[in-house]
C-alpha atoms as a PDB file:
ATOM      1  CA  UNK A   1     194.715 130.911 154.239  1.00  0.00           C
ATOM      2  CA  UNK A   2     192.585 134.330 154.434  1.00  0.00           C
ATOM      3  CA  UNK A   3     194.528 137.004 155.129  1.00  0.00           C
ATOM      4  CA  UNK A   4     193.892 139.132 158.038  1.00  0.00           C
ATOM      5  CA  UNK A   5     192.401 142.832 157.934  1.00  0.00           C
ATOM      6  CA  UNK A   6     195.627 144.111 159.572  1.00  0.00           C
ATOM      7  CA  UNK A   7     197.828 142.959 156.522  1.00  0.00           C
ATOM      8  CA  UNK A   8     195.019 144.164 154.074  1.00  0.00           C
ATOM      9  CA  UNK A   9     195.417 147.594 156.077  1.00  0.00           C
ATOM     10  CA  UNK A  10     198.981 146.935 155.967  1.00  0.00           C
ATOM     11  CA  UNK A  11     198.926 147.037 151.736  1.00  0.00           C
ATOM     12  CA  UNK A  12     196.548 149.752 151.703  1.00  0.00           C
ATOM     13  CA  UNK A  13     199.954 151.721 153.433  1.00  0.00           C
ATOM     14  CA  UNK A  14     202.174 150.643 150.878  1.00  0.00           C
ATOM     15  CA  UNK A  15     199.959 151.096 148.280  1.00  0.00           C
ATOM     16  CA  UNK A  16     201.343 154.324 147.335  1.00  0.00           C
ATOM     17  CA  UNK A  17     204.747 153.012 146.417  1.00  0.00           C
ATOM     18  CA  UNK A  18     203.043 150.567 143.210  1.00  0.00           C
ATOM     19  CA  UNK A  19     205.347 152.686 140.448  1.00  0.00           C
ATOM     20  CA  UNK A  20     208.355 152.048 142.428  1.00  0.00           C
ATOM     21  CA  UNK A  21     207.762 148.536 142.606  1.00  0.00           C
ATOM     22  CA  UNK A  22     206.564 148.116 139.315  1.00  0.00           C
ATOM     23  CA  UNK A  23     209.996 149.462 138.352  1.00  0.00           C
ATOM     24  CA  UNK A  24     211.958 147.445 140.253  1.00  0.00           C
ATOM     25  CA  UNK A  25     210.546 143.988 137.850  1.00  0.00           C
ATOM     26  CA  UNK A  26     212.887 145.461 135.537  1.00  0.00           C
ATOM     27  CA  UNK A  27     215.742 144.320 137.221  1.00  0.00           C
ATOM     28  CA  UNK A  28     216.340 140.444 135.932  1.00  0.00           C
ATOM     29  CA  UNK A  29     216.208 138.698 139.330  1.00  0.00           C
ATOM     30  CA  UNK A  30     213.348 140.637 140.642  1.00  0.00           C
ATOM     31  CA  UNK A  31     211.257 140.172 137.111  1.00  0.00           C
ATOM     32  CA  UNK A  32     211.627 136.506 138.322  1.00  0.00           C
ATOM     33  CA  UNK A  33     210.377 136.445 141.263  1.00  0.00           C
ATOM     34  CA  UNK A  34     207.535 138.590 140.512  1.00  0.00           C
ATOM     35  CA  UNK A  35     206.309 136.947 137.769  1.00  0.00           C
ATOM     36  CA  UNK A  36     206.798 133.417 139.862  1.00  0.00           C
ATOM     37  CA  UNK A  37     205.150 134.662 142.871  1.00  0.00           C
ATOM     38  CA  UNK A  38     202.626 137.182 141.904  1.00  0.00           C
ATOM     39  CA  UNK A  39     201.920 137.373 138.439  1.00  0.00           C
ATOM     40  CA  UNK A  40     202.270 133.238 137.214  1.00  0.00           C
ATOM     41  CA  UNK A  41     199.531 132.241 134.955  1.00  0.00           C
ATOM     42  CA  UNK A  42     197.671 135.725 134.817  1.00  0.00           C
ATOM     43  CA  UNK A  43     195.539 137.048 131.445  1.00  0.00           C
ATOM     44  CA  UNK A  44     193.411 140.096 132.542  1.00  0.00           C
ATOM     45  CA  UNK A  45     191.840 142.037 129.951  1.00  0.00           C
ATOM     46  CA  UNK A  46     190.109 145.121 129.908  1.00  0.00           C
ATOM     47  CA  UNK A  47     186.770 146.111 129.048  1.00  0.00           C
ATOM     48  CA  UNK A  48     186.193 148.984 126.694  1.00  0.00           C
ATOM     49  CA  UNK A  49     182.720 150.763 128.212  1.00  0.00           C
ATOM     50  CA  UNK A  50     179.834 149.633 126.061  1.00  0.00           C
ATOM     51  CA  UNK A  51     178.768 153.238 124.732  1.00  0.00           C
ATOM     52  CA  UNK A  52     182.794 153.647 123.211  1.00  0.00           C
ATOM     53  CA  UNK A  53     182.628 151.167 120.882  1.00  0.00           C
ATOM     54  CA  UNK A  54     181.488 150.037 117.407  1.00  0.00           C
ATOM     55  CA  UNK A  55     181.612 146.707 115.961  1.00  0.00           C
ATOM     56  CA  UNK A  56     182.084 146.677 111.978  1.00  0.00           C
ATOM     57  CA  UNK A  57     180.263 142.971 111.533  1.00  0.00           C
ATOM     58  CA  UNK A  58     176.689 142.946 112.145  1.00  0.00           C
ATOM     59  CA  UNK A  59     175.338 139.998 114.526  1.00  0.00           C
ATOM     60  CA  UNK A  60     172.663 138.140 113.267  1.00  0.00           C
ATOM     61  CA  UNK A  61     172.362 135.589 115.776  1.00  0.00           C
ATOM     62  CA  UNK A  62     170.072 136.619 119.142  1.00  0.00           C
ATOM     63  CA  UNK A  63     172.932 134.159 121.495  1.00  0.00           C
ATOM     64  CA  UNK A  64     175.589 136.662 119.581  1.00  0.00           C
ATOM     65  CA  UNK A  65     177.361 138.333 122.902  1.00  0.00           C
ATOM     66  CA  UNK A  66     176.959 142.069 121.414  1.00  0.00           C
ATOM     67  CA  UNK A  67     178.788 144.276 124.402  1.00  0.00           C
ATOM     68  CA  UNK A  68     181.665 144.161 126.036  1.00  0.00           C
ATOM     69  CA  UNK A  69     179.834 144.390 129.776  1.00  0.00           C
ATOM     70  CA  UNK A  70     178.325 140.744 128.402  1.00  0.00           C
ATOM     71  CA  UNK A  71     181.635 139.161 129.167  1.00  0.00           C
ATOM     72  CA  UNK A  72     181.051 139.818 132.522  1.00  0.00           C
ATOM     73  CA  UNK A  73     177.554 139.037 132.950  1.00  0.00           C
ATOM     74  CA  UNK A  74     178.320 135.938 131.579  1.00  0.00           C
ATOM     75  CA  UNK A  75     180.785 135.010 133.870  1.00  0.00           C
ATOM     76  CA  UNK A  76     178.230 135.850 136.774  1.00  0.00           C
ATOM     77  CA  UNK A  77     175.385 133.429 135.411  1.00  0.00           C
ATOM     78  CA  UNK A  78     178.050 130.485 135.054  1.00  0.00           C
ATOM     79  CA  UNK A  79     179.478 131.195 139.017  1.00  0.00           C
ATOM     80  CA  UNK A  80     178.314 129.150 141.825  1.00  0.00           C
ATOM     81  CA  UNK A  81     179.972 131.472 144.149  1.00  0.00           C
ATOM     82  CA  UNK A  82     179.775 135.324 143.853  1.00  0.00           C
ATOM     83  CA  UNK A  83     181.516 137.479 146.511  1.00  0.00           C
ATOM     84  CA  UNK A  84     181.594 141.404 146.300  1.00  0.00           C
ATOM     85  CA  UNK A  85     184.756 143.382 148.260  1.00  0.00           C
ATOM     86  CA  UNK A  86     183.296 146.068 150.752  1.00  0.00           C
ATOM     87  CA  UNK A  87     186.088 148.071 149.279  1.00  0.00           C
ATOM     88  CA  UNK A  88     188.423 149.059 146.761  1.00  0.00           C
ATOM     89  CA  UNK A  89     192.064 148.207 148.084  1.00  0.00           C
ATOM     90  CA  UNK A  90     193.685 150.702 144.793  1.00  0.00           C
ATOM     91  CA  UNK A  91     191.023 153.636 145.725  1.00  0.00           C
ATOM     92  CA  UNK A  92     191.526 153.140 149.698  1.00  0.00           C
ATOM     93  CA  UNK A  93     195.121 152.654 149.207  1.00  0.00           C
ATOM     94  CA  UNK A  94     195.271 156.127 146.905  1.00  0.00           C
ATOM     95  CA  UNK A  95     192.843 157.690 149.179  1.00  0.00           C
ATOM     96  CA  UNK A  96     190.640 158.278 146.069  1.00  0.00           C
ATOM     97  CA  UNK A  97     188.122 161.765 145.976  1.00  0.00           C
ATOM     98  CA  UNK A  98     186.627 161.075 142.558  1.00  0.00           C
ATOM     99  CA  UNK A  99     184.966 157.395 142.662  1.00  0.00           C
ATOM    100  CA  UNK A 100     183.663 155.562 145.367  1.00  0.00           C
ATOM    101  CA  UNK A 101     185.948 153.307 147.749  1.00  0.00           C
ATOM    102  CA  UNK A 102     183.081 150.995 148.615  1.00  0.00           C
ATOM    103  CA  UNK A 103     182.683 149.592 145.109  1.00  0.00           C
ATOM    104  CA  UNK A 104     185.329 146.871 145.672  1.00  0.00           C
ATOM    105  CA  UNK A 105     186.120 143.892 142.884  1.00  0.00           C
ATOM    106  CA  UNK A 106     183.186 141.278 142.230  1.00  0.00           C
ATOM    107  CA  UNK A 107     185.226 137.744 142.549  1.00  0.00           C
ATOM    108  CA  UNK A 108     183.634 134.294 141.339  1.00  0.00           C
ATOM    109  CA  UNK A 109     184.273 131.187 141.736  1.00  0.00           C
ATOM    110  CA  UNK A 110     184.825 128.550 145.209  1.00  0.00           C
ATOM    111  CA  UNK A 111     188.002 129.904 146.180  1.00  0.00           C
ATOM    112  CA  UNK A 112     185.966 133.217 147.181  1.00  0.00           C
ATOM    113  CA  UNK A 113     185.092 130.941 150.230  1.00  0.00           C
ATOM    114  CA  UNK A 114     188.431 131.038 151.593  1.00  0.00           C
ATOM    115  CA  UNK A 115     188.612 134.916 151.637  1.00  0.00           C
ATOM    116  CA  UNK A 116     188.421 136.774 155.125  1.00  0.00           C
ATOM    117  CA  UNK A 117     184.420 137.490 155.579  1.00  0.00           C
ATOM    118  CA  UNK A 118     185.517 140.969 157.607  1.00  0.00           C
ATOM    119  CA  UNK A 119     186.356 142.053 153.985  1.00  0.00           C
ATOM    120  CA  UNK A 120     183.099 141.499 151.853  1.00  0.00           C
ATOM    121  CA  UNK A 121     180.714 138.988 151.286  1.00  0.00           C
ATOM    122  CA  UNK A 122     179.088 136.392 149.151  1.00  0.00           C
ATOM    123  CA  UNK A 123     176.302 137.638 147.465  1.00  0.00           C
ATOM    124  CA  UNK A 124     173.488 136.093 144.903  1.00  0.00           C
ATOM    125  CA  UNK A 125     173.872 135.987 141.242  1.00  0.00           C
ATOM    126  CA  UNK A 126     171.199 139.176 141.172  1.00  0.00           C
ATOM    127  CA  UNK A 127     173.343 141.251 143.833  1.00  0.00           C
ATOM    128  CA  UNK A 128     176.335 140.198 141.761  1.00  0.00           C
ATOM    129  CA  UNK A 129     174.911 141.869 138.707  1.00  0.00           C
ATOM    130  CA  UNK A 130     173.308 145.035 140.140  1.00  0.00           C
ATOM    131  CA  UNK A 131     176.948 145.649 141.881  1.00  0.00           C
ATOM    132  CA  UNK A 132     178.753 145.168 138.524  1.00  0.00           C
ATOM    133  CA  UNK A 133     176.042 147.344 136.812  1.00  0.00           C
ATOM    134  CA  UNK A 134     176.115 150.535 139.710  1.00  0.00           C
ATOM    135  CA  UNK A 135     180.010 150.043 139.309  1.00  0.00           C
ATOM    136  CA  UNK A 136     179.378 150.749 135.056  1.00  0.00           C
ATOM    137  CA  UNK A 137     177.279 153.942 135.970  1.00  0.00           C
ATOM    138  CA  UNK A 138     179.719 155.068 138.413  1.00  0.00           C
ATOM    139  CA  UNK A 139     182.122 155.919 135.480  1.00  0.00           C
ATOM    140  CA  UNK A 140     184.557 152.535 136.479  1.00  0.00           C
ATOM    141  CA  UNK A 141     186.081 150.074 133.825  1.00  0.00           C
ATOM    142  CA  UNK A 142     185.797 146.818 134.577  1.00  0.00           C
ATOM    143  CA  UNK A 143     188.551 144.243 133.955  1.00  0.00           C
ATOM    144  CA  UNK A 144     187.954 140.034 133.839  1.00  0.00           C
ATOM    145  CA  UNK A 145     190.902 137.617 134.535  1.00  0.00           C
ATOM    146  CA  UNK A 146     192.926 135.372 136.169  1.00  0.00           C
ATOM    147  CA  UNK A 147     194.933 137.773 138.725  1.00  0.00           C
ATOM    148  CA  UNK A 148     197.178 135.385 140.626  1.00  0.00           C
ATOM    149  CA  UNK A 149     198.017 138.962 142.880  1.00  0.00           C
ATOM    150  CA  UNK A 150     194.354 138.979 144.273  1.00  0.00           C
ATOM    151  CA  UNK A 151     194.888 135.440 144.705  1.00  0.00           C
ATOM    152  CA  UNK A 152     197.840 135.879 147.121  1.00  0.00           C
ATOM    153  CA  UNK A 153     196.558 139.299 149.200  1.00  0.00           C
ATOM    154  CA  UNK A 154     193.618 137.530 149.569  1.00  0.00           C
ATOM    155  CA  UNK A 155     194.767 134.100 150.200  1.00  0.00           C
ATOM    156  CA  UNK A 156     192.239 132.765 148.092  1.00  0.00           C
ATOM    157  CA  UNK A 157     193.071 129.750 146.156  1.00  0.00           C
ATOM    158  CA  UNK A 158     193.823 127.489 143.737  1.00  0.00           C
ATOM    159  CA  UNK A 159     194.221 130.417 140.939  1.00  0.00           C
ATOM    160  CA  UNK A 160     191.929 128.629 138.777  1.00  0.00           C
ATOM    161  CA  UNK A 161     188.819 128.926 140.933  1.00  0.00           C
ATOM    162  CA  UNK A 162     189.199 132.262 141.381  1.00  0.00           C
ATOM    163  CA  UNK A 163     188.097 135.007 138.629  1.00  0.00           C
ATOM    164  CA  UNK A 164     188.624 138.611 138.959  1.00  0.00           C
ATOM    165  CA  UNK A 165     186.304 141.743 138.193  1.00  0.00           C
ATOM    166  CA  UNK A 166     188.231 144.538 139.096  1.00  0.00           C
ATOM    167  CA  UNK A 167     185.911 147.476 138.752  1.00  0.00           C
ATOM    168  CA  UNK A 168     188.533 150.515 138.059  1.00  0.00           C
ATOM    169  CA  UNK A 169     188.996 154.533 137.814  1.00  0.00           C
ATOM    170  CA  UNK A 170     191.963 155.844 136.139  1.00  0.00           C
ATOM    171  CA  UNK A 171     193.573 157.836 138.785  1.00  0.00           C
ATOM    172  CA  UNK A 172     194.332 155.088 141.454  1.00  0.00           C
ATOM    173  CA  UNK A 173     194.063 152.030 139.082  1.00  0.00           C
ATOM    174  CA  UNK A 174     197.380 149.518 140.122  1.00  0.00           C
ATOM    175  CA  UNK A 175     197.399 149.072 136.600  1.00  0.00           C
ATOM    176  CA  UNK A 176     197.910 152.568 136.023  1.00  0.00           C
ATOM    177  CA  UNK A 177     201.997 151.329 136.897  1.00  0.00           C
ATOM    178  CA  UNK A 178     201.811 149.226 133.913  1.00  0.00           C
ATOM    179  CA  UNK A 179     204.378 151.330 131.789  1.00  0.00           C
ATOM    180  CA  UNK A 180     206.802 151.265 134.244  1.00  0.00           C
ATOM    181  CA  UNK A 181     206.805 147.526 135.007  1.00  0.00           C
ATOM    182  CA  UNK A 182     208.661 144.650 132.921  1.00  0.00           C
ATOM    183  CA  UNK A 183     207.504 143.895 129.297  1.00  0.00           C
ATOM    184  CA  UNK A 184     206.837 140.395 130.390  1.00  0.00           C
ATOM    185  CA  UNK A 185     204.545 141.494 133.052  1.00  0.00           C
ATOM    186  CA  UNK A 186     202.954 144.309 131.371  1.00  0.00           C
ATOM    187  CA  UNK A 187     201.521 142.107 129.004  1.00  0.00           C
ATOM    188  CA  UNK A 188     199.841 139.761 130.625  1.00  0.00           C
ATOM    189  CA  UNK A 189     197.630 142.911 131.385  1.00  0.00           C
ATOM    190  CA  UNK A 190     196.185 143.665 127.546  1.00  0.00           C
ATOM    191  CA  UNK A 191     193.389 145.292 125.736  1.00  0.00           C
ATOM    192  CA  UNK A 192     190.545 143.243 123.647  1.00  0.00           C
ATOM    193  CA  UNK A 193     192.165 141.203 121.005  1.00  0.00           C
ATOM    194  CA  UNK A 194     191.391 142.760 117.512  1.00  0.00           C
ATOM    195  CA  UNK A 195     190.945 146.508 119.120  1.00  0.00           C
ATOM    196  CA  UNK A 196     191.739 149.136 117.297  1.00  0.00           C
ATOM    197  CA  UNK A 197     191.487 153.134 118.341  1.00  0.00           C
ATOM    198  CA  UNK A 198     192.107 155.517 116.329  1.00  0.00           C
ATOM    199  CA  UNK A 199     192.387 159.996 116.524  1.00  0.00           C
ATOM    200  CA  UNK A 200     190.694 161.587 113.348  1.00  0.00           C
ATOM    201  CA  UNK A 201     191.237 164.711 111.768  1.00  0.00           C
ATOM    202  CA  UNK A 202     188.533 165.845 114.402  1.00  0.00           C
ATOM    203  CA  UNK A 203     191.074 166.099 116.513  1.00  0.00           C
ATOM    204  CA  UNK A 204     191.540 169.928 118.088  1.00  0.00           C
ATOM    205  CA  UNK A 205     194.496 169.026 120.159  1.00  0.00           C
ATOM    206  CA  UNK A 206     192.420 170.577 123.425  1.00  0.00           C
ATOM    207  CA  UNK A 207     194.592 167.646 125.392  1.00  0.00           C
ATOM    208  CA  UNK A 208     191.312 166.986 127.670  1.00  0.00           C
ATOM    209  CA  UNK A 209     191.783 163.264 127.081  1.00  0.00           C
ATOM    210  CA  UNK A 210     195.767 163.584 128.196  1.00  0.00           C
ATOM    211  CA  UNK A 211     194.787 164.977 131.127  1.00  0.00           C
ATOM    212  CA  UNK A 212     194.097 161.948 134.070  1.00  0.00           C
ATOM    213  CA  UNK A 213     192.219 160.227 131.658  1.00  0.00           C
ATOM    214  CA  UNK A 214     193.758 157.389 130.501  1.00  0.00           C
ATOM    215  CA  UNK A 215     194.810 154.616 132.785  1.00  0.00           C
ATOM    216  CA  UNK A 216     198.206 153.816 131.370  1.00  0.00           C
ATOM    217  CA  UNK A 217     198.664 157.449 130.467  1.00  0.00           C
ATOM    218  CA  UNK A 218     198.929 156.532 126.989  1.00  0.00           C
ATOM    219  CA  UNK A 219     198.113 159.674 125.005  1.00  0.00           C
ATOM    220  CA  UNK A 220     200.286 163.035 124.208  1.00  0.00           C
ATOM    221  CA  UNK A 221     199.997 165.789 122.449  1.00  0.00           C
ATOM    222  CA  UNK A 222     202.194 166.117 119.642  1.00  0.00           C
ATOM    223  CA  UNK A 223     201.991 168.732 116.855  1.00  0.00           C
ATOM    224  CA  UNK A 224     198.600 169.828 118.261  1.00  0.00           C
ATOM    225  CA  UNK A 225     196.861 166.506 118.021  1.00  0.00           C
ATOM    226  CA  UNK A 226     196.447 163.672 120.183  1.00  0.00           C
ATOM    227  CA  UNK A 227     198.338 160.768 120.036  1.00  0.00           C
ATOM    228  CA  UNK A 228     197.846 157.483 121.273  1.00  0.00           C
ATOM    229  CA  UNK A 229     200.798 154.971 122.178  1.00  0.00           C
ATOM    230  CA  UNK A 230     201.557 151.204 122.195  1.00  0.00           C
ATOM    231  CA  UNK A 231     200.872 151.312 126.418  1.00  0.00           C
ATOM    232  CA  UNK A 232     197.213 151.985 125.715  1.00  0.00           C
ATOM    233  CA  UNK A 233     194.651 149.060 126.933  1.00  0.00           C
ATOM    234  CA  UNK A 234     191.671 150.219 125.464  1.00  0.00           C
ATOM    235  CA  UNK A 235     189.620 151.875 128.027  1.00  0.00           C
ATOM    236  CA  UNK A 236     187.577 153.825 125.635  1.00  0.00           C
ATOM    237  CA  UNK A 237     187.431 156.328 128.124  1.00  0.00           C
ATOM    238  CA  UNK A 238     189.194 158.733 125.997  1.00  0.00           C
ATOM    239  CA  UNK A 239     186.364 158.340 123.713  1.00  0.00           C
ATOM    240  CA  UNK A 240     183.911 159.171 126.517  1.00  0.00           C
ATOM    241  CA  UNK A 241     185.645 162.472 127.369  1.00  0.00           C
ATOM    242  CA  UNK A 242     186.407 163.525 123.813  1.00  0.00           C
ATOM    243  CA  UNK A 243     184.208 166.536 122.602  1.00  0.00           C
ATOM    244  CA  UNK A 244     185.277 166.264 119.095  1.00  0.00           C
ATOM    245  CA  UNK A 245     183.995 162.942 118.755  1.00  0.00           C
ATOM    246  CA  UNK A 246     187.664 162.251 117.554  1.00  0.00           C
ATOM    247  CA  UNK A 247     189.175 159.137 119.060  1.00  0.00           C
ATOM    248  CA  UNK A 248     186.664 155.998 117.994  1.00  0.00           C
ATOM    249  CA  UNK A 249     187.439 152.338 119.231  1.00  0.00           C
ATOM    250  CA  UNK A 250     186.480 149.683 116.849  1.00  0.00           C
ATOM    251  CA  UNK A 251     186.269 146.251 116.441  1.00  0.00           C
ATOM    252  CA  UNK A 252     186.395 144.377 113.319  1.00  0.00           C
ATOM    253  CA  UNK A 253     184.734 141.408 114.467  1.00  0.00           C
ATOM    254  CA  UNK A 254     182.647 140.654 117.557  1.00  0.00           C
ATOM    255  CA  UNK A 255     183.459 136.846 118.121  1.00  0.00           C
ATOM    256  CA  UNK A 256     186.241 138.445 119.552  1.00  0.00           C
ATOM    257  CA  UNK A 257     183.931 138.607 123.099  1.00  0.00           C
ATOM    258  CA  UNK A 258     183.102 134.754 122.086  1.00  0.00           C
ATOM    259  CA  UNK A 259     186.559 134.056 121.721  1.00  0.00           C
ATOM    260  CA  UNK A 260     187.303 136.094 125.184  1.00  0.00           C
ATOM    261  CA  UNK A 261     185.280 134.444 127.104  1.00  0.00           C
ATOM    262  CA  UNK A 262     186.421 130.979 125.989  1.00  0.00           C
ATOM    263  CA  UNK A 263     190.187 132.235 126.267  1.00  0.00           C
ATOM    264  CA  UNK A 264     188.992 133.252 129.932  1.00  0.00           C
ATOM    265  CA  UNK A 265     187.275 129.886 130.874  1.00  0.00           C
ATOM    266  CA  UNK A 266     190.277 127.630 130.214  1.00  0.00           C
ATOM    267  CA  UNK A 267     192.202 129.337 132.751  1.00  0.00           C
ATOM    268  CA  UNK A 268     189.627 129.834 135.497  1.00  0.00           C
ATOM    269  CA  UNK A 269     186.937 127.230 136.243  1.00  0.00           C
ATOM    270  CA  UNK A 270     183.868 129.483 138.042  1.00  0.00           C
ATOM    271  CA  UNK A 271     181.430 127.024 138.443  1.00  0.00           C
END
């Protein structure tokens, strides 16, 4: 049943209070019911930015998918339904001053037509990829899942007709509570499969990148150099802020965007 704009308003209130609840899944009983209720089902990955990345093979077929942003162009050709959120509930929730609030999540799929209309609207395949594009320029990351937690604010449904483009910014990202939330939760959240990032010797230890940069605030400096922990998801926006041209994302492969969106497709049916 779509939920109403008084309970959406009602979560934007609360929203605030994500890293205490994403602590409290680490208490047995409560890991339960979270993952039952909220979290069942769920593989979101995100989406390094195209201009962060470098892929060791070289692609010699033209159908090759070649960027990351692909994945989700892809997933807007195959929709029937495309519906774009008049807002973002994490940046009007944070009250965010750095990206815009009106570039809400791009869902896809028929259970978008069970979602409140006073909250976005369905769009065409074109709109759907000019809005995922302008939210790219804007500086935002974009993540591509099942997300049975949009699901249930939204009262959208069943879970596998629904796909989720969350278009992100690091400072009021939900997922930003990721390190503070149950391992078996945490993970269903992930970076690319294969990803690797690395800090080179580049490295001046000028802690720019440590500094509100990284969603999952994955990086410290130690000894004068950054370092990058096990909590990072791959952003690449490290990379982007960087002015050593010292952290590099890599990929060793790139059927891993094949592989994705296959992965993707067996738990969300968009068409």
């Amino acid at each position: 049943m779509a939920r109403s704009v008084r309970l959406v308003n009602m979560l934007k209130k609360v929203y605030p209070a994500r890293y205490l609840g994403a602590l409290m899944t680490n208490l047995p009983v409560l890991e339960t019911i979270a993952n039952t209720f909220l979290f069942m089902a769920d593989d979101v990955v995100y989406l390094p930015r195209d201009n962060t990345i470098q892929i060791k093979e070289n692609l010699y077929q033209p159908e090759d998918i070649a960027l990351p942003s692909e994945i989700v162009d892809y997933f807007i050709e195959k929709a029937s339904y495309h519906w774009i959120m008049d807002f973002c509930l994490c940046r009007d929730g944070a009250g965010c001053r750095d990206y815009p609030r009106n570039y809400g999540c791009l869902f896809l799929g028929e259970a978008v037509l069970d979602i409140n209309p006073d909250l976005g609207a369905l769009v065409t395949r074109e709109q759907a990829r000019n809005h995922a594009q302008r939210c790219r320029e804007a500086g935002l990351v974009q993540m591509i899942g099942r997300n049975r937690l949009d699901q249930v604010w939204l009262g959208a449904g069943p879970g596998h007709k629904l796909l989720t483009i969350c278009n992100c910014c690091p400072c009021c990202c939900l997922y930003g509570a990721l390190p503070y939330a149950s391992p078996k939760i945490s993970r269903k959240i992930h970076k690319l499969p294969g990803l690797e990032i690395a800090v080179s010797d580049l490295c001046s230890g000028c802690g720019l990148c440590a500094e509100g940069v990284c969603f999952t605030d994955a990086i410290q400096i130690i000894d004068g150099r950054a370092a990058i922990g096990s909590d990072c998801r791959g952003c690449g926006r490290c990379v982007e802020i960087c002015p050593d041209g010292a952290i590099e994302i890599t990929l060793e492969d790139s059927k891993v965007f094949r592989e994705t969106i296959d992965r993707i497709s067996k738990l969300v049916d968009v068409t």
